[in-house]
Protein backbone atom coordinates (compact mmCIF):
# COMPACT_ATOMS: atom_id res chain seq x y z
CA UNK A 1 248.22 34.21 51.35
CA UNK A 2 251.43 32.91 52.44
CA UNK A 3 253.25 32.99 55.65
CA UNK A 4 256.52 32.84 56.54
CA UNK A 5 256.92 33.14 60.46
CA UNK A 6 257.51 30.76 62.94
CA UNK A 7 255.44 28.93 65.62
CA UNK A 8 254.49 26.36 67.80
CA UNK A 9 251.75 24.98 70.13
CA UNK A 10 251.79 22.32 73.22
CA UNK A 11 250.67 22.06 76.20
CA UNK A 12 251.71 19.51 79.32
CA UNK A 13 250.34 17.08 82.21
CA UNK A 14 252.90 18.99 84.65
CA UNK A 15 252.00 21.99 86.29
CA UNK A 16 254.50 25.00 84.64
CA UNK A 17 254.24 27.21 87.68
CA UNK A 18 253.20 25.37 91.09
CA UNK A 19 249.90 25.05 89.58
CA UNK A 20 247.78 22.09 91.66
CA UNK A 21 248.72 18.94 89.82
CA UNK A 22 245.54 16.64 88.60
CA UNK A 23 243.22 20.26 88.76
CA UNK A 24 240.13 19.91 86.56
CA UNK A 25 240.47 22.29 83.47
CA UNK A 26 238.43 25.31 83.78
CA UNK A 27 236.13 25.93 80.95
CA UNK A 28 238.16 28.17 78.86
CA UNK A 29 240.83 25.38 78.38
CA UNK A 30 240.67 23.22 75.03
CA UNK A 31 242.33 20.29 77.06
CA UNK A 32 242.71 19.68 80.46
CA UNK A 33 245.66 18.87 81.69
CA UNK A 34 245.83 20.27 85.16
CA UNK A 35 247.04 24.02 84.56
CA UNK A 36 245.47 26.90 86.23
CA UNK A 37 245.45 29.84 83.81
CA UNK A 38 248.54 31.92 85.01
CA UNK A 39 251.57 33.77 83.14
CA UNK A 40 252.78 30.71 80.56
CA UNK A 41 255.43 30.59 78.28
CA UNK A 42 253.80 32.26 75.78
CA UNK A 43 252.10 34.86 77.64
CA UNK A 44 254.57 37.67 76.93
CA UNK A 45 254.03 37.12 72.83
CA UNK A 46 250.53 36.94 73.63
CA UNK A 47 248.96 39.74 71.73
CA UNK A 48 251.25 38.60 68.74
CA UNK A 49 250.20 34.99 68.93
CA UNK A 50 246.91 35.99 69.06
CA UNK A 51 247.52 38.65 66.06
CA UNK A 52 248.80 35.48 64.11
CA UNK A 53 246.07 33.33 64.68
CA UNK A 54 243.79 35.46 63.47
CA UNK A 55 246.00 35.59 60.35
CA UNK A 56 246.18 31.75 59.67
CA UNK A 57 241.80 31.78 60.32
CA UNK A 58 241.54 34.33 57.86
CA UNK A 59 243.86 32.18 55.29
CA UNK A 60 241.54 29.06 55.98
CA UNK A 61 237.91 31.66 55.40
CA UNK A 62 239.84 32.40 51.85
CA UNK A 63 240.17 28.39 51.25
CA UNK A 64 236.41 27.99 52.26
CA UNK A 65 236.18 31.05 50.13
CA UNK A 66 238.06 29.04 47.22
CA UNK A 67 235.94 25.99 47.15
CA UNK A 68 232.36 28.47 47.12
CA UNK A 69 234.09 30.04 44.17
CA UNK A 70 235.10 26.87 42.56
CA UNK A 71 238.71 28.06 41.97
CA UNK A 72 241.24 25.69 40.33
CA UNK A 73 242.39 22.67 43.04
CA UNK A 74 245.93 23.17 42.60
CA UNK A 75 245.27 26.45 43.29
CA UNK A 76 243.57 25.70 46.88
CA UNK A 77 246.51 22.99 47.52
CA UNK A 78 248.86 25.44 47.12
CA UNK A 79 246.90 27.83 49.84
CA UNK A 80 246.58 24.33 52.00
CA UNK A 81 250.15 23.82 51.80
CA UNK A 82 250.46 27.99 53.12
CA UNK A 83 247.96 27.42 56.07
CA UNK A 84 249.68 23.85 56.77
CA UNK A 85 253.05 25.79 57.32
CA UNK A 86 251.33 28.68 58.99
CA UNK A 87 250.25 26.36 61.41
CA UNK A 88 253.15 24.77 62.09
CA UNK A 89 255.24 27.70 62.33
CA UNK A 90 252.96 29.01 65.02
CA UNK A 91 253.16 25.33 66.77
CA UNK A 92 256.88 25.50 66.56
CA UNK A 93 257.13 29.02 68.19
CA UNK A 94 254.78 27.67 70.93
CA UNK A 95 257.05 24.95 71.59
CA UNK A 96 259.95 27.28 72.14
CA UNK A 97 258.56 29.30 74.52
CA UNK A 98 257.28 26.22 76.32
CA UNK A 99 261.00 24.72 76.60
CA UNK A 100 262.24 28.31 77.51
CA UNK A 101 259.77 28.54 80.06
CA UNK A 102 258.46 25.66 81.60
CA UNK A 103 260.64 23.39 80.91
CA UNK A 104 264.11 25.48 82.15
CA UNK A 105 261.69 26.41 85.59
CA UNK A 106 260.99 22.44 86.57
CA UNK A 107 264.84 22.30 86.01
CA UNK A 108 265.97 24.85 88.33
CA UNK A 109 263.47 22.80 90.54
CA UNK A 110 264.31 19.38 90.07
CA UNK A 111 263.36 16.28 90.85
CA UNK A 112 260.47 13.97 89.20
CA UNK A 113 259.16 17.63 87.56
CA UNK A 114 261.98 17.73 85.12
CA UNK A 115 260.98 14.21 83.63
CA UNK A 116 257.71 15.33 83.66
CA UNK A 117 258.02 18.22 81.72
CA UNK A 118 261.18 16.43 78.92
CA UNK A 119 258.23 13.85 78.40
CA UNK A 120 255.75 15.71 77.89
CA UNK A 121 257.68 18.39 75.73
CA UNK A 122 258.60 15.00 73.75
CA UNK A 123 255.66 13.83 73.74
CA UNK A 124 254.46 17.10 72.07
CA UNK A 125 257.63 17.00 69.56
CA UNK A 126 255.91 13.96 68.50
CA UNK A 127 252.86 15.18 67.89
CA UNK A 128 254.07 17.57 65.96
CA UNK A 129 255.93 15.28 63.78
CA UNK A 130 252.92 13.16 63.09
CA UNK A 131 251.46 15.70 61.35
């Protein structure tokens, strides 16, 4: 169960496409941050990114699967270290699309919404390097 694509995942505090800034997430969001659900960066890889994901749960069922099957721990690191990448791969891609997107629109706009979205697309970077 490895995985070799890549992929990314953020999301911002500025509204990507005149959404109302400071909006209260609707309940389908994971976090808040003020978008209204709309086209996003991602939404033309949609059914792909969603394809994906559904890869990367099945590769964490097999680890779960693993440890019920008490299978050697090196073994289960090295599927870890698969889903780890997987992950990432997918977060990367995410972030792409989110530069592409969102972050090229606010600076064809301008103004105090092209900081907004460089910090918070930094902000993300960082995230992603914590990890």
């Amino acid at each position: 169960m490895t995985t070799t694509e890549a992929g990314t995942g953020t999301t911002g505090a500025a509204p990507c496409h005149g959404e109302a800034p400071g909006a209260d997430a609707s309940p389908g969001q994971v976090q808040g941050h003020g978008h209204n659900h709309g086209p996003h960066g991602y939404s033309d890889q949609k059914d792909q990114h969603l394809k994906r994901l559904r890869r990367i749960e099945g590769q964490i069922r097999g680890l779960q699967r693993m440890v019920e099957e008490d299978v050697y721990c090196i073994d289960i690191l090295t599927q870890v270290s698969a889903s780890t990448k997987a992950l990432q791969s997918f977060a990367l891609q995410l972030l792409q699309e989110h530069l592409r997107h969102c972050v090229a629109a606010a600076a064809v706009k301008g103004g105090d919404e092209i900081d907004a979205k460089v910090a918070e697309a930094s902000a993300a970077i960082a995230r992603l390097l914590r990890t």
